[in-house]
Protein backbone atom coordinates (compact mmCIF):
# COMPACT_ATOMS: atom_id res chain seq x y z
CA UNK A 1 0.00 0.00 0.00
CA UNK A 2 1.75 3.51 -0.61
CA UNK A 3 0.28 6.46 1.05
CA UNK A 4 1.81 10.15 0.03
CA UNK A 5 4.72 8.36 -1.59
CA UNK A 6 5.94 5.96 1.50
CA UNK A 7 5.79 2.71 1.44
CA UNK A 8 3.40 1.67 5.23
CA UNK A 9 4.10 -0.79 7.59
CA UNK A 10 1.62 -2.83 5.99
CA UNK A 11 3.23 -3.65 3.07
CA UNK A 12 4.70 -6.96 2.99
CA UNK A 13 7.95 -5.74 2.68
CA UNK A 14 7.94 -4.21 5.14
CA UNK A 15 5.65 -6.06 7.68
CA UNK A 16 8.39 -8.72 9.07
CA UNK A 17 10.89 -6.12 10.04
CA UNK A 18 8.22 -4.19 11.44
CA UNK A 19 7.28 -7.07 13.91
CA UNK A 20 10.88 -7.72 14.51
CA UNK A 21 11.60 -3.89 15.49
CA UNK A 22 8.80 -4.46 17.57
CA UNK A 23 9.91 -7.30 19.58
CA UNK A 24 13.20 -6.31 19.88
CA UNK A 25 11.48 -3.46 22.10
CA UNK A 26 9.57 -5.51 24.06
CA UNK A 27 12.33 -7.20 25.27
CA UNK A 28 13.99 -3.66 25.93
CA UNK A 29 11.62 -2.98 27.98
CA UNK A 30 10.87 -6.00 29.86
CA UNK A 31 14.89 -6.10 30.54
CA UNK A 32 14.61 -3.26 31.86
CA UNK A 33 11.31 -2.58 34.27
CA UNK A 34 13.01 -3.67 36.99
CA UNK A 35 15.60 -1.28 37.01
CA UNK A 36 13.60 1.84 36.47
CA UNK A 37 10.71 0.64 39.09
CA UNK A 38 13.81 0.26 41.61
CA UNK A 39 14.69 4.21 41.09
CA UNK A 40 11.19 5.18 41.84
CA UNK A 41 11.09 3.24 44.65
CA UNK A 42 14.39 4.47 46.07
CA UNK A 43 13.53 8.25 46.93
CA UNK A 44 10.23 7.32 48.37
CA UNK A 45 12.22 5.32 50.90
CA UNK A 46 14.51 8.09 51.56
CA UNK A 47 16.88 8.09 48.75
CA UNK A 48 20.06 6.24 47.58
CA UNK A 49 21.69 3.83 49.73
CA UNK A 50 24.55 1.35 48.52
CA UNK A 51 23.64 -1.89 48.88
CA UNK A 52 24.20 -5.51 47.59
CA UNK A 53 22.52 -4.22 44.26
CA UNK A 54 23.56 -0.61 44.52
CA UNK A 55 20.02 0.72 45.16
CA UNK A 56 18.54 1.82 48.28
């Protein structure tokens, strides 16, 4: 499908690296959760402490 001259992510072309991109992000993101829920958590406890892990 073009749309003003660009090819969309719909096109098959274009559709597997599309998913791919996306997953690649997911996994970003899943790696790394953890980490930025820990630096929210830390000033609500009353800030940075070094510890095993280096947070609070």
């Amino acid at each position: 499908m073009l749309c003003a001259g660009y090819l969309t992510a719909q096109t098959p072309d274009y559709h597997p690296q599309v998913i791919a991109g996306v997953d690649y992000f997911r996994e970003r993101v899943d790696e790394q959760l953890p980490l930025v829920e820990d630096l929210i958590i830390c000033p609500k406890n009353g800030g940075f402490i070094q510890g095993e892990n280096g947070l609070c």
